[in-house]
PDB file of N, CA and C in Angstrom:
ATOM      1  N   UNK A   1      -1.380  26.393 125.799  1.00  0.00           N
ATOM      2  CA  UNK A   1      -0.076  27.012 125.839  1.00  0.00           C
ATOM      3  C   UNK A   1       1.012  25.977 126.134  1.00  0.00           C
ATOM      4  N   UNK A   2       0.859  25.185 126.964  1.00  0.00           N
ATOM      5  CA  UNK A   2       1.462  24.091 127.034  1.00  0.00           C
ATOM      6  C   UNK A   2       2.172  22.888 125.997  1.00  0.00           C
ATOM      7  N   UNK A   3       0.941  22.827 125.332  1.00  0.00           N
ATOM      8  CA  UNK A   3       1.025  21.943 123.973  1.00  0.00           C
ATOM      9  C   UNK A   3       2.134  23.149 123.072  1.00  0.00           C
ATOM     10  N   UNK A   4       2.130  24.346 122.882  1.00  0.00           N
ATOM     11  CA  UNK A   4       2.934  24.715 122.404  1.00  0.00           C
ATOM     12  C   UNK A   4       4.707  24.767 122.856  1.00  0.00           C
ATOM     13  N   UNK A   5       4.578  24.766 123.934  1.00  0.00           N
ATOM     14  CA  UNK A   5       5.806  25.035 124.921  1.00  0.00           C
ATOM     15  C   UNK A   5       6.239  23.505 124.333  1.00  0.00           C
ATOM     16  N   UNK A   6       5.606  22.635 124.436  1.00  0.00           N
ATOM     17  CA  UNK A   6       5.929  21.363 124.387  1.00  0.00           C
ATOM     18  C   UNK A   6       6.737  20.908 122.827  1.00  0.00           C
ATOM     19  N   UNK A   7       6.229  21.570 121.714  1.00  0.00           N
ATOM     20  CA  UNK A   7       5.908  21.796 120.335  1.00  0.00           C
ATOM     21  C   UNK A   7       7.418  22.172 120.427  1.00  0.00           C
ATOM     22  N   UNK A   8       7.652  23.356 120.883  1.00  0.00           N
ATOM     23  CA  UNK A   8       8.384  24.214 120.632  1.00  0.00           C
ATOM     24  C   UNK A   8       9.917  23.889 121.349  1.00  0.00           C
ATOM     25  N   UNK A   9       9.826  23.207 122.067  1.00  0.00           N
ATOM     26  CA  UNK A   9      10.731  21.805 122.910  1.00  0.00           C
ATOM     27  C   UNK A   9      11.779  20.880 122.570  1.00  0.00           C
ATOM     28  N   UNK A  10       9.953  20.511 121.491  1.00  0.00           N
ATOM     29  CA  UNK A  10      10.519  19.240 120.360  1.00  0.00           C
ATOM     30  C   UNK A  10      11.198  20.000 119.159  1.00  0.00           C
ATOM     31  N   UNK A  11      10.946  20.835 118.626  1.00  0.00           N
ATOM     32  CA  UNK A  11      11.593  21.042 117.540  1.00  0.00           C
ATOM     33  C   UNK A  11      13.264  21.619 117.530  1.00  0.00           C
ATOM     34  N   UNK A  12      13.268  22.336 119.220  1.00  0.00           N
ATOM     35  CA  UNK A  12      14.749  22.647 119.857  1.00  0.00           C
ATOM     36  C   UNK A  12      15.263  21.495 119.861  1.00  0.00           C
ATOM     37  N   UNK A  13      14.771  20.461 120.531  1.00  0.00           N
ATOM     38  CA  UNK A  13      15.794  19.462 120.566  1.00  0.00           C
ATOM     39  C   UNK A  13      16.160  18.745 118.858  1.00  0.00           C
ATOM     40  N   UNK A  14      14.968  18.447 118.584  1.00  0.00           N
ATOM     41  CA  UNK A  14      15.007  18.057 117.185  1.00  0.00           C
ATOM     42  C   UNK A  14      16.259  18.651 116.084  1.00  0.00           C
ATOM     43  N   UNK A  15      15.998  19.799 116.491  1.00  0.00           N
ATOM     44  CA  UNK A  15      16.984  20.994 115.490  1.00  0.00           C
ATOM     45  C   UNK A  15      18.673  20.171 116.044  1.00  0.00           C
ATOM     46  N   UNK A  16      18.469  20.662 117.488  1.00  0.00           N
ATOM     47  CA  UNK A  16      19.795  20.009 118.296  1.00  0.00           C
ATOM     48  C   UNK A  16      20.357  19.025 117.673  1.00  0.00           C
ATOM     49  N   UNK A  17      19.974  17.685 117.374  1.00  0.00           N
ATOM     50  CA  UNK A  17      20.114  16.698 117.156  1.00  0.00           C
ATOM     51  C   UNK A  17      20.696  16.294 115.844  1.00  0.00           C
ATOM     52  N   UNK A  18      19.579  17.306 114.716  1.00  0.00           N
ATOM     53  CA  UNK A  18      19.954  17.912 113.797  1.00  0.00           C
ATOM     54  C   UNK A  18      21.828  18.130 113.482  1.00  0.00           C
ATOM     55  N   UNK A  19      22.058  19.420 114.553  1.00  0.00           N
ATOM     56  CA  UNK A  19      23.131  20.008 114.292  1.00  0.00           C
ATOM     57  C   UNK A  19      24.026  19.071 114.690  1.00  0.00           C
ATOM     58  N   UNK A  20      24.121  18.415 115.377  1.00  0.00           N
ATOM     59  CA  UNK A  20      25.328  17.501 116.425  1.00  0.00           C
ATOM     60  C   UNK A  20      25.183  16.051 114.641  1.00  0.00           C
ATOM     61  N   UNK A  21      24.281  16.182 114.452  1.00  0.00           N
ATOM     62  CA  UNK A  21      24.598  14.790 113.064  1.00  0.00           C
ATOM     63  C   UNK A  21      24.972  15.492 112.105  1.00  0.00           C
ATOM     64  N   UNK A  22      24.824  16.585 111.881  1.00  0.00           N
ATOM     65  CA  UNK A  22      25.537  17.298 110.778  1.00  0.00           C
ATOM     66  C   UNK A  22      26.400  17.353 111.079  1.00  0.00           C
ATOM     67  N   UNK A  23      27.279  17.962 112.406  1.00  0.00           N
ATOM     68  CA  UNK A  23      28.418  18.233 112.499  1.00  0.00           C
ATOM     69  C   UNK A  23      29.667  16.671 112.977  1.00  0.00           C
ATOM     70  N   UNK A  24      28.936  15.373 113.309  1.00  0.00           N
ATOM     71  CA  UNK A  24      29.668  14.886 113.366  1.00  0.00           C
ATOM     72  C   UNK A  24      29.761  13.869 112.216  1.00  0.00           C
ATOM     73  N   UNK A  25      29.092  14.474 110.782  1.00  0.00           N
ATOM     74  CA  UNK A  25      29.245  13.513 109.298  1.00  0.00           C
ATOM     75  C   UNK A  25      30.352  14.859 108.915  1.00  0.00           C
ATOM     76  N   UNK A  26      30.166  15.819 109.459  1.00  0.00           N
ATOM     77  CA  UNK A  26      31.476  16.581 108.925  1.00  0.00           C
ATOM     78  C   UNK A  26      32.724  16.128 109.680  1.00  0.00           C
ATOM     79  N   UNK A  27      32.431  15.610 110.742  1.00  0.00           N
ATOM     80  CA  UNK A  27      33.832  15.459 111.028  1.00  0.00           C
ATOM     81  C   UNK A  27      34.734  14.368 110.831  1.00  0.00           C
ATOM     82  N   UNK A  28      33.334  13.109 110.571  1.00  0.00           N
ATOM     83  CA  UNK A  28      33.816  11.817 110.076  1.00  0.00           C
ATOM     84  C   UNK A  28      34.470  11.994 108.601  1.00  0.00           C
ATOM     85  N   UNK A  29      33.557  13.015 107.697  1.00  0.00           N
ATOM     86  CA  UNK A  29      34.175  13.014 106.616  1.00  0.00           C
ATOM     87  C   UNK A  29      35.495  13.934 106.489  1.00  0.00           C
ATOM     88  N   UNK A  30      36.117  14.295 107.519  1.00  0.00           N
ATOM     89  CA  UNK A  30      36.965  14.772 106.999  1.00  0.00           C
ATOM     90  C   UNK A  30      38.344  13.586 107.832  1.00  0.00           C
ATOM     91  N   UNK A  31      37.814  12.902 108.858  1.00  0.00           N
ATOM     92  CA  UNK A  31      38.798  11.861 109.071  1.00  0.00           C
ATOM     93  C   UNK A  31      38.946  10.580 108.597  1.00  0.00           C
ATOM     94  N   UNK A  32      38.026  10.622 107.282  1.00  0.00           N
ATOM     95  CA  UNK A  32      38.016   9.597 106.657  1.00  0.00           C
ATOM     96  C   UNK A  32      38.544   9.538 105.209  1.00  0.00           C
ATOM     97  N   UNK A  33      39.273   9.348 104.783  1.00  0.00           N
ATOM     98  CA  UNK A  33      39.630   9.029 103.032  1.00  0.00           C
ATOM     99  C   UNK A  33      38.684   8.506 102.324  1.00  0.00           C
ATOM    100  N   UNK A  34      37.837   8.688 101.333  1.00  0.00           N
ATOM    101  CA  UNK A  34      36.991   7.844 100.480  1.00  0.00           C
ATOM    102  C   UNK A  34      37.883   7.439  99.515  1.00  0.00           C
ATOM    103  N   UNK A  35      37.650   5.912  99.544  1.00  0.00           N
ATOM    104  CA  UNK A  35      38.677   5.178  98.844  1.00  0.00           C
ATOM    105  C   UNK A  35      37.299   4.401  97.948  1.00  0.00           C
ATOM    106  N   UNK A  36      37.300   5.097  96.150  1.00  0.00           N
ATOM    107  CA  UNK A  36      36.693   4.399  95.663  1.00  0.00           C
ATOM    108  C   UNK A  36      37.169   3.307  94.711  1.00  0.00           C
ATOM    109  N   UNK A  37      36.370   2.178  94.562  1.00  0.00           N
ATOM    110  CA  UNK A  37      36.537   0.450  94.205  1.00  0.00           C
ATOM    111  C   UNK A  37      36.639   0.915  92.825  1.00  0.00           C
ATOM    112  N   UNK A  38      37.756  -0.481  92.507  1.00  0.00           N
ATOM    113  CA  UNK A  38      37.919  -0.167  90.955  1.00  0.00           C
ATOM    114  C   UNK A  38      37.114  -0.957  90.445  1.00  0.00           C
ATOM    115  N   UNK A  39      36.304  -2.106  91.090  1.00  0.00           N
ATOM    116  CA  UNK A  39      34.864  -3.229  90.519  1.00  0.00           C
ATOM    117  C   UNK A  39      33.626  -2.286  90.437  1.00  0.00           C
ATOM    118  N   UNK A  40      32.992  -2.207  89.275  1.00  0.00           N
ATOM    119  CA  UNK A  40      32.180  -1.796  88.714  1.00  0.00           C
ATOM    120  C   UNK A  40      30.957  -2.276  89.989  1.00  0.00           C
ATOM    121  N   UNK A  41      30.582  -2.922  90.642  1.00  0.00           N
ATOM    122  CA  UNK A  41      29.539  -3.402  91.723  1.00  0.00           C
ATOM    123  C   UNK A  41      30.157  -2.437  92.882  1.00  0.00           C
ATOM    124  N   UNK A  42      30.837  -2.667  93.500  1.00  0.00           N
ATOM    125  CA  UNK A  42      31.502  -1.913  94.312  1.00  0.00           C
ATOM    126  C   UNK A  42      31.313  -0.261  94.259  1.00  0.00           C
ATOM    127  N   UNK A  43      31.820  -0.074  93.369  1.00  0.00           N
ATOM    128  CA  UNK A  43      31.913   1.592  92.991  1.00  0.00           C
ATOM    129  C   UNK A  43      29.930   1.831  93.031  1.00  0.00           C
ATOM    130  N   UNK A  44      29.316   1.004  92.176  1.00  0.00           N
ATOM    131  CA  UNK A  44      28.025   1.608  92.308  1.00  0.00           C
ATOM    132  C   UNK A  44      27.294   1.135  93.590  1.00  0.00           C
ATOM    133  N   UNK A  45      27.823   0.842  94.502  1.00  0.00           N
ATOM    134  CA  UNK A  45      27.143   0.212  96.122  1.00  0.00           C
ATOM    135  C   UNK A  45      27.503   1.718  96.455  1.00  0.00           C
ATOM    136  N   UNK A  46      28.929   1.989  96.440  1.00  0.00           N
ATOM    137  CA  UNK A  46      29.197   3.087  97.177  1.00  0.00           C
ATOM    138  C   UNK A  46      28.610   4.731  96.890  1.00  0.00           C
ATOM    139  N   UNK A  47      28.627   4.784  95.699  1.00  0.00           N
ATOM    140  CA  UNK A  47      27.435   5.910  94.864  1.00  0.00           C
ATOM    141  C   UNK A  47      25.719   5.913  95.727  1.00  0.00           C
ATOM    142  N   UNK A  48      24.957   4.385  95.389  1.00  0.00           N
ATOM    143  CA  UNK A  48      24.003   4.546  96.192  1.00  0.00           C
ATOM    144  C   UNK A  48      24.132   4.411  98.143  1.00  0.00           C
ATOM    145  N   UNK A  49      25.224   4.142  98.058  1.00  0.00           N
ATOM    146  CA  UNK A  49      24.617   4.239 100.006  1.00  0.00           C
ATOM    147  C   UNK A  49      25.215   6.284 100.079  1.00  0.00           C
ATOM    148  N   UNK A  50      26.046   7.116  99.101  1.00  0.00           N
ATOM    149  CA  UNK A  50      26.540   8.369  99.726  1.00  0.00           C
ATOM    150  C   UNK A  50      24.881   8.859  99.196  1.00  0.00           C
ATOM    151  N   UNK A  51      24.117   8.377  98.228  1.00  0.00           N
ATOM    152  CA  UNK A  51      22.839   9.156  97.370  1.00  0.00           C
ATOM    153  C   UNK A  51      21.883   8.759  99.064  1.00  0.00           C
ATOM    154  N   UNK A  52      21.774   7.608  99.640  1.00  0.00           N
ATOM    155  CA  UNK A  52      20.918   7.614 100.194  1.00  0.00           C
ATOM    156  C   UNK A  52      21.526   8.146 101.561  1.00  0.00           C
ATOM    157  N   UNK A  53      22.412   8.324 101.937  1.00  0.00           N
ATOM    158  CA  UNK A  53      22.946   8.836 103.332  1.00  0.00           C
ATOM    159  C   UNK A  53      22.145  10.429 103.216  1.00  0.00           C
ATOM    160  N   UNK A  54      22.506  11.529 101.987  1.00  0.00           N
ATOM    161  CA  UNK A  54      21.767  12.038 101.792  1.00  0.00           C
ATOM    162  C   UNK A  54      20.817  12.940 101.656  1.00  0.00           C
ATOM    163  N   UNK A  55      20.158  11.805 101.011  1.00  0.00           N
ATOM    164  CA  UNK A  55      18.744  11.979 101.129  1.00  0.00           C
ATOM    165  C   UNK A  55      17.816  11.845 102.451  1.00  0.00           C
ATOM    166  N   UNK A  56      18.654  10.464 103.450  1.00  0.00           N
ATOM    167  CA  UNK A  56      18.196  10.680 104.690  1.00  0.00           C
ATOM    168  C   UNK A  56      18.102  12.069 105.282  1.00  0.00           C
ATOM    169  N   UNK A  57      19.726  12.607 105.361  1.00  0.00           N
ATOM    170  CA  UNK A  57      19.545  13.870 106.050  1.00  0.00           C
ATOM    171  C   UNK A  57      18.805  15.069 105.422  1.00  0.00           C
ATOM    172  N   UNK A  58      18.523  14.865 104.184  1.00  0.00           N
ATOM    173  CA  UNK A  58      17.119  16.435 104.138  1.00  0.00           C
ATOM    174  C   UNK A  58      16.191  16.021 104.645  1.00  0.00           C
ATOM    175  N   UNK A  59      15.563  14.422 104.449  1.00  0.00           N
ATOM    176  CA  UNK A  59      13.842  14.375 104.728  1.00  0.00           C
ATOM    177  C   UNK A  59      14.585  14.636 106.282  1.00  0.00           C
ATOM    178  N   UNK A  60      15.658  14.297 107.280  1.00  0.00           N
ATOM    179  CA  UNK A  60      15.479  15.010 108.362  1.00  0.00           C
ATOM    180  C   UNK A  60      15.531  16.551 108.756  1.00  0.00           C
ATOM    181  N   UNK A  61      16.068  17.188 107.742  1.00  0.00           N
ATOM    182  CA  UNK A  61      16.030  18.721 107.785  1.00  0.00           C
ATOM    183  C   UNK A  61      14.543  18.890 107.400  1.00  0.00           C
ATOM    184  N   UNK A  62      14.265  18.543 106.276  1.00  0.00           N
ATOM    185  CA  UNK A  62      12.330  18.675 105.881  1.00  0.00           C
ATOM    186  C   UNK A  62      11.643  18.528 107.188  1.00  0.00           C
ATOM    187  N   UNK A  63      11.782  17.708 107.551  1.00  0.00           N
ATOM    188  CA  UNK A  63      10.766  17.374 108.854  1.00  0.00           C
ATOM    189  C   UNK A  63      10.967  18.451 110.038  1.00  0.00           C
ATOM    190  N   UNK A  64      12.349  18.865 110.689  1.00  0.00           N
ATOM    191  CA  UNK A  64      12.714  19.919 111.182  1.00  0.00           C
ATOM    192  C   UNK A  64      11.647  21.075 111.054  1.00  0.00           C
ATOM    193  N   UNK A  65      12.308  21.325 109.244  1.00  0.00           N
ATOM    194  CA  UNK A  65      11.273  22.485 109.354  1.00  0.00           C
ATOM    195  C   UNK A  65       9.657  22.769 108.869  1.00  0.00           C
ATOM    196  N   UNK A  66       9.421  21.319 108.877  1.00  0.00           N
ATOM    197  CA  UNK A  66       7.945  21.071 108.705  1.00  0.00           C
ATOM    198  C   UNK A  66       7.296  21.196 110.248  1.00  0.00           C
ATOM    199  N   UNK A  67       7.594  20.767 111.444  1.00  0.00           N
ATOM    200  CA  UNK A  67       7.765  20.938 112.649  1.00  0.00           C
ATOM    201  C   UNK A  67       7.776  22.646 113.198  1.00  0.00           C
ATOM    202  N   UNK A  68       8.923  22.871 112.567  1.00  0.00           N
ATOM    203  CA  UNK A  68       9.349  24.595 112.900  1.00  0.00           C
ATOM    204  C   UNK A  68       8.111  25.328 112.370  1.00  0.00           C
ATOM    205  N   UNK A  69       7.998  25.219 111.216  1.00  0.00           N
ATOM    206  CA  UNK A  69       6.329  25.828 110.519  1.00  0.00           C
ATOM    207  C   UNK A  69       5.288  25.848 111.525  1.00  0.00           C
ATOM    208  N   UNK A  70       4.875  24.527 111.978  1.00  0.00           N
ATOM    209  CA  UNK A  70       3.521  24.313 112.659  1.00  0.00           C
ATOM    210  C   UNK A  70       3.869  25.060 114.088  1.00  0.00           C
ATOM    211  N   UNK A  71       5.009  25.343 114.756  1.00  0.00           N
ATOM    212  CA  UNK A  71       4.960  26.024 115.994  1.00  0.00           C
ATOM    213  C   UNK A  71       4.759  27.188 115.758  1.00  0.00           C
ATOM    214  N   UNK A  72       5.465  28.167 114.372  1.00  0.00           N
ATOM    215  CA  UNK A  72       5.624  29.150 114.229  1.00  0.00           C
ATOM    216  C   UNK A  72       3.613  29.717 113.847  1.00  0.00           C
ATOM    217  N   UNK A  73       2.707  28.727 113.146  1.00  0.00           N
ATOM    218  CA  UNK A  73       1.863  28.957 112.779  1.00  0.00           C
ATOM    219  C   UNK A  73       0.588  28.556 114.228  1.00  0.00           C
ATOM    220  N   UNK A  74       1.706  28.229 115.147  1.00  0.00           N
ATOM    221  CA  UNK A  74       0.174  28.045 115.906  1.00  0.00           C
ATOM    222  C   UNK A  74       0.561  28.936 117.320  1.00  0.00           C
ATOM    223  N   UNK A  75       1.729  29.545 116.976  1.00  0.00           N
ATOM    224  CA  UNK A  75       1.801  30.814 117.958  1.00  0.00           C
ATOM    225  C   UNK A  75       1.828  32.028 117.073  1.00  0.00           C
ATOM    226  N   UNK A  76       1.200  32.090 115.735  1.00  0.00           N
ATOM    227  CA  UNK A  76       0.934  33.465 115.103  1.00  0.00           C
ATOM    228  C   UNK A  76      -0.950  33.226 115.445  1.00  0.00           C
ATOM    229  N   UNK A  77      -1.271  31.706 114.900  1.00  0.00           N
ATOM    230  CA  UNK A  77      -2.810  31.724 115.821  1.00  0.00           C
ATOM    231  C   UNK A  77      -3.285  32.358 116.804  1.00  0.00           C
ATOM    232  N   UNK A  78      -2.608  32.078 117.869  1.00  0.00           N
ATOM    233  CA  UNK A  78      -3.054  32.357 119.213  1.00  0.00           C
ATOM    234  C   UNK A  78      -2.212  34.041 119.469  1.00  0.00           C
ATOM    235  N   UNK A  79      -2.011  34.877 118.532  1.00  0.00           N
ATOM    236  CA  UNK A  79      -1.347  35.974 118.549  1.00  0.00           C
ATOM    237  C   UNK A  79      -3.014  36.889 118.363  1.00  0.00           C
ATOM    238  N   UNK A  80      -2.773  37.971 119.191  1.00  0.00           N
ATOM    239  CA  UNK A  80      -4.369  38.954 119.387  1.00  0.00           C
ATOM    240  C   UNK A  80      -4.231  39.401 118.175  1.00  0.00           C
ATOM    241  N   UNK A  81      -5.567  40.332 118.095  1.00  0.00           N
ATOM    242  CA  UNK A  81      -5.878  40.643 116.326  1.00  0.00           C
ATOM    243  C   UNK A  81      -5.194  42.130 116.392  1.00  0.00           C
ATOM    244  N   UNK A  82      -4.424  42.862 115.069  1.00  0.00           N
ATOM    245  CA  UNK A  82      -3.519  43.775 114.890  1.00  0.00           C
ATOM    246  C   UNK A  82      -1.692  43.266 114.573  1.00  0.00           C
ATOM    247  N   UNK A  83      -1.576  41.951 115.198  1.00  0.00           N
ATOM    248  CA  UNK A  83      -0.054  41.688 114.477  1.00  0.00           C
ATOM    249  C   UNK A  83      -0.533  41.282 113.141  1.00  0.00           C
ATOM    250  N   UNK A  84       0.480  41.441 112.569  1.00  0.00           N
ATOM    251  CA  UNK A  84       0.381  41.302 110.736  1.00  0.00           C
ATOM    252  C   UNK A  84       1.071  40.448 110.575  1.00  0.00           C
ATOM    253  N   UNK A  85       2.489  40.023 111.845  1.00  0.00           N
ATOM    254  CA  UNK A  85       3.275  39.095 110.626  1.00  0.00           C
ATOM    255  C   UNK A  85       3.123  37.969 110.618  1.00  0.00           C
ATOM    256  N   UNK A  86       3.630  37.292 109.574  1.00  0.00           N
ATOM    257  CA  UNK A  86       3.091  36.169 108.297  1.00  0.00           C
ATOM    258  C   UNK A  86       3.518  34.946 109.971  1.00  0.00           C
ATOM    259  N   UNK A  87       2.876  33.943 109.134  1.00  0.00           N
ATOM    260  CA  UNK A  87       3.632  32.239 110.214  1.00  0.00           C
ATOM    261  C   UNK A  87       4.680  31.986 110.015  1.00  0.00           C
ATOM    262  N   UNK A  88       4.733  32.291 108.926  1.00  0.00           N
ATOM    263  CA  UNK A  88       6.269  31.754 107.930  1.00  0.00           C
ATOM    264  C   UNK A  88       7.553  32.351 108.063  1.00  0.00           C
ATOM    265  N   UNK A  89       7.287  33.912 108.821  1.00  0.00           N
ATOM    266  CA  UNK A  89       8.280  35.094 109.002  1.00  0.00           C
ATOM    267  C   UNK A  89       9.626  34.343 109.786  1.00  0.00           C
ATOM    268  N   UNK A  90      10.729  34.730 109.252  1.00  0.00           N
ATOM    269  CA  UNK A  90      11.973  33.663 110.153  1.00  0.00           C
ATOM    270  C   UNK A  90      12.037  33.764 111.743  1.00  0.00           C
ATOM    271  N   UNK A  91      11.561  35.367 111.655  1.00  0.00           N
ATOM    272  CA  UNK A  91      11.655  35.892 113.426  1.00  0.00           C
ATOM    273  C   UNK A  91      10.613  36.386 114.159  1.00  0.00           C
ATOM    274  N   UNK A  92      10.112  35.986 115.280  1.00  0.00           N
ATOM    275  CA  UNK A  92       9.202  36.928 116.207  1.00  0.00           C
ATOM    276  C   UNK A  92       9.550  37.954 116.689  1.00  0.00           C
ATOM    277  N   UNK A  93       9.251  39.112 117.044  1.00  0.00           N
ATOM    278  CA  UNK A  93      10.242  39.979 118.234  1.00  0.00           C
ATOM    279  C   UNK A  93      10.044  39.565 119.286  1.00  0.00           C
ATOM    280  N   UNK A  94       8.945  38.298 119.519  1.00  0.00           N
ATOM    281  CA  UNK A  94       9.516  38.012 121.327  1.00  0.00           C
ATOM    282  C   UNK A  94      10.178  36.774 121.448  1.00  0.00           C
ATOM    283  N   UNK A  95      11.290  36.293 120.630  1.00  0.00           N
ATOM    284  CA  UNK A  95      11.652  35.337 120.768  1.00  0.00           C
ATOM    285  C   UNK A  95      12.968  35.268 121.459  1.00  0.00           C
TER     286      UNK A  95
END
């Protein structure tokens, strides 16, 4: 039970961490002007670093909820026999 508490910890904070970098690329991007280069090198530097900025942040949302899955599936495990719902379900009722 522990290992879950623990599980379930990491993925709060994780999520946390999550939200506070989402919300402060929203806020950079809105105090920032994107000023794109009229040099053909330039302009395509700046294309791949916004493609890979990203792409960083889903594989960190992926992982989130690759994380969120395994808590949700190893406290439907250890759930007595007669609940039905799925691992995958968005909500518990004892949450």
């Amino acid at each position: 039970m522990q290992r879950l508490q623990a599980a379930g910890n990491a993925v709060k904070i994780a999520t946390e961490h999550l939200v506070r970098a989402a919300r402060q690329a929203i806020d950079a991007e809105e105090e920032r002007m994107v000023v794109i280069s009229d040099r053909m090198v330039s302009g395509i530097a700046q294309v791949l670093d916004a493609q890979e900025e990203v792409l960083k942040k889903e594989r960190e949302l992926e992982e989130a909820r690759v994380r969120l899955s395994a808590i949700r599936k190893a406290k439907y495990k250890d759930r007595p026999a007669g609940h039905e719902m799925s691992p995958d379900a968005p909500y518990y009722s004892d949450f």
